[in-house]
Protein backbone atom coordinates (compact mmCIF):
# COMPACT_ATOMS: atom_id res chain seq x y z
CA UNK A 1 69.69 151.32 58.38
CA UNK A 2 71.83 149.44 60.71
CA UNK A 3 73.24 151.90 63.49
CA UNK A 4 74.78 149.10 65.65
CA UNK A 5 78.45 148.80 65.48
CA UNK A 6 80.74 146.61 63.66
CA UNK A 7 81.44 143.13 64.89
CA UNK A 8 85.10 142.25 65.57
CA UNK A 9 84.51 139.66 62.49
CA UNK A 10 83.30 142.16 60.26
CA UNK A 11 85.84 144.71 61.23
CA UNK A 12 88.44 142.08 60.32
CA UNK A 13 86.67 141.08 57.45
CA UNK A 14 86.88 144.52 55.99
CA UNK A 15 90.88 144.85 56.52
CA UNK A 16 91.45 141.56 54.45
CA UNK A 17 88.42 142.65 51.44
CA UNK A 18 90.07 146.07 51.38
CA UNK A 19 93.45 143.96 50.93
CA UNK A 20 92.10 142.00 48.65
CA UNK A 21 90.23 144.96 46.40
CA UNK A 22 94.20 146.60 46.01
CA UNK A 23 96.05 143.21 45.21
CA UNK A 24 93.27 142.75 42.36
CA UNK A 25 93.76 146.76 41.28
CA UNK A 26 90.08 146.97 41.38
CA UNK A 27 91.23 150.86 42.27
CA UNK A 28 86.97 151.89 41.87
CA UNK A 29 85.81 149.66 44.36
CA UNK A 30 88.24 150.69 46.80
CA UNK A 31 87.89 153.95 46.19
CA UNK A 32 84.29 153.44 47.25
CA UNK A 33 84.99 152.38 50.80
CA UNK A 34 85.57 155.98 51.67
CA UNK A 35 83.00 158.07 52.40
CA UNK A 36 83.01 162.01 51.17
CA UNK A 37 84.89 163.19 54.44
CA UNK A 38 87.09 159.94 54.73
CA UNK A 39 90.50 160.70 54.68
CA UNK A 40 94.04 158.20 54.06
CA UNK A 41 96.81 158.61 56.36
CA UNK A 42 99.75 157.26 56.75
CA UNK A 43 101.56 159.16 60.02
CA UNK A 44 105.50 159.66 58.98
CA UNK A 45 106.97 158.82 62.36
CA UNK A 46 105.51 156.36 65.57
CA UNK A 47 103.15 157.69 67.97
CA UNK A 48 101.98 160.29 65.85
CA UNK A 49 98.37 161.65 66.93
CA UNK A 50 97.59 164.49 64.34
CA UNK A 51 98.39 164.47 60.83
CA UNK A 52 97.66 169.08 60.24
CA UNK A 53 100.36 169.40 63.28
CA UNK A 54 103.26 167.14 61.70
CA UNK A 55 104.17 165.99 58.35
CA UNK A 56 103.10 162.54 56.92
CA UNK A 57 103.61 160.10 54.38
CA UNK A 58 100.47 160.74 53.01
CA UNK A 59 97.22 162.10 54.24
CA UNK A 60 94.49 162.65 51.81
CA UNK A 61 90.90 162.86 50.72
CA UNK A 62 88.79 161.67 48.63
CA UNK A 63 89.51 163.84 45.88
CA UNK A 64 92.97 163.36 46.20
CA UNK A 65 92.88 159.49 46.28
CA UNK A 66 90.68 159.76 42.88
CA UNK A 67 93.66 161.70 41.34
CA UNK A 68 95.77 159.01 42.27
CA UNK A 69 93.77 156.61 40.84
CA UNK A 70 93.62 158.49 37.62
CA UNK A 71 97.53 158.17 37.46
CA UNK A 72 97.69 155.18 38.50
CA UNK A 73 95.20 154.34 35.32
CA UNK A 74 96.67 156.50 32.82
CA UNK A 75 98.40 155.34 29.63
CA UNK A 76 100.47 158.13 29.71
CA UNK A 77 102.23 157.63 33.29
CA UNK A 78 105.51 156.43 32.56
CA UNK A 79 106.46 156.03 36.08
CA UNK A 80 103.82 153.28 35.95
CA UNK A 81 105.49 151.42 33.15
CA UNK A 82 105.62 148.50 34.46
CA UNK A 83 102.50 149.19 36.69
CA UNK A 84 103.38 149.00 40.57
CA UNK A 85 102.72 146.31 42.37
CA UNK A 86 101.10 146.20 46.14
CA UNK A 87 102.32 144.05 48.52
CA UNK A 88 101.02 143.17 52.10
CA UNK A 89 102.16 141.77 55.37
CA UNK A 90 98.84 140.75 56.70
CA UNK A 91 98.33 138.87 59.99
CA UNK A 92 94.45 138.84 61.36
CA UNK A 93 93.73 142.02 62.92
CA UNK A 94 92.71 142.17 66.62
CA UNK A 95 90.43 144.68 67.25
C-alpha cells in the first residue's frame, strides 16, 4: 500500500480523469472515486469554511450521490428528457 502522498501530476491528473469520467456519463466509475465517508460539496457563497454551519449548493454523501445517479439513469425521469449535459471550464490545476 502506498502511504506517500500524491504528486502534483497525479493530483492534476485526477481533476482532468474525474472530468473526463462525467463528460463520458460513465456515472459508476465516478461514483467510485469516493470513498464511504467522502462527501460532495459545493459551498453556496465565497469563503465559505463549513458546509453543517451555512447552507450550500449541495453537500452530500455517498449514498446521496448514488440516488442521484439512479435519477439521473432512470427511464422514468422526465426532467432528464433530453438527458443533461455537463459542461467544464477546465484550466490545469495548480496545486
Amino acid at each position: 500500500m502506498n502511504t506517500l502522498p500524491p504528486t502534483d501530476r497525479q493530483l492534476i491528473d485526477f481533476v482532468l480523469d474525474e472530468a473526463a469520467l462525467l463528460d463520458e456519463q460513465r456515472w459508476g466509475d465516478w461514483l467510485a472515486l469516493f470513498t464511504e465517508d467522502g462527501r460532495y460539496w459545493m459551498p453556496l457563497a465565497h469563503g465559505q469554511t463549513d458546509p453543517r454551519l451555512h447552507a450550500s449548493l449541495l453537500y452530500e454523501d455517498r449514498l446521496l450521490l448514488q440516488v442521484r445517479i439512479e435519477r439521473l439513469r432512470g427511464t422514468r425521469t422526465f426532467s432528464q428528457q433530453p438527458a443533461s449535459r455537463c459542461h467544464h471550464l477546465l484550466q490545469t490545476p495548480r496545486v
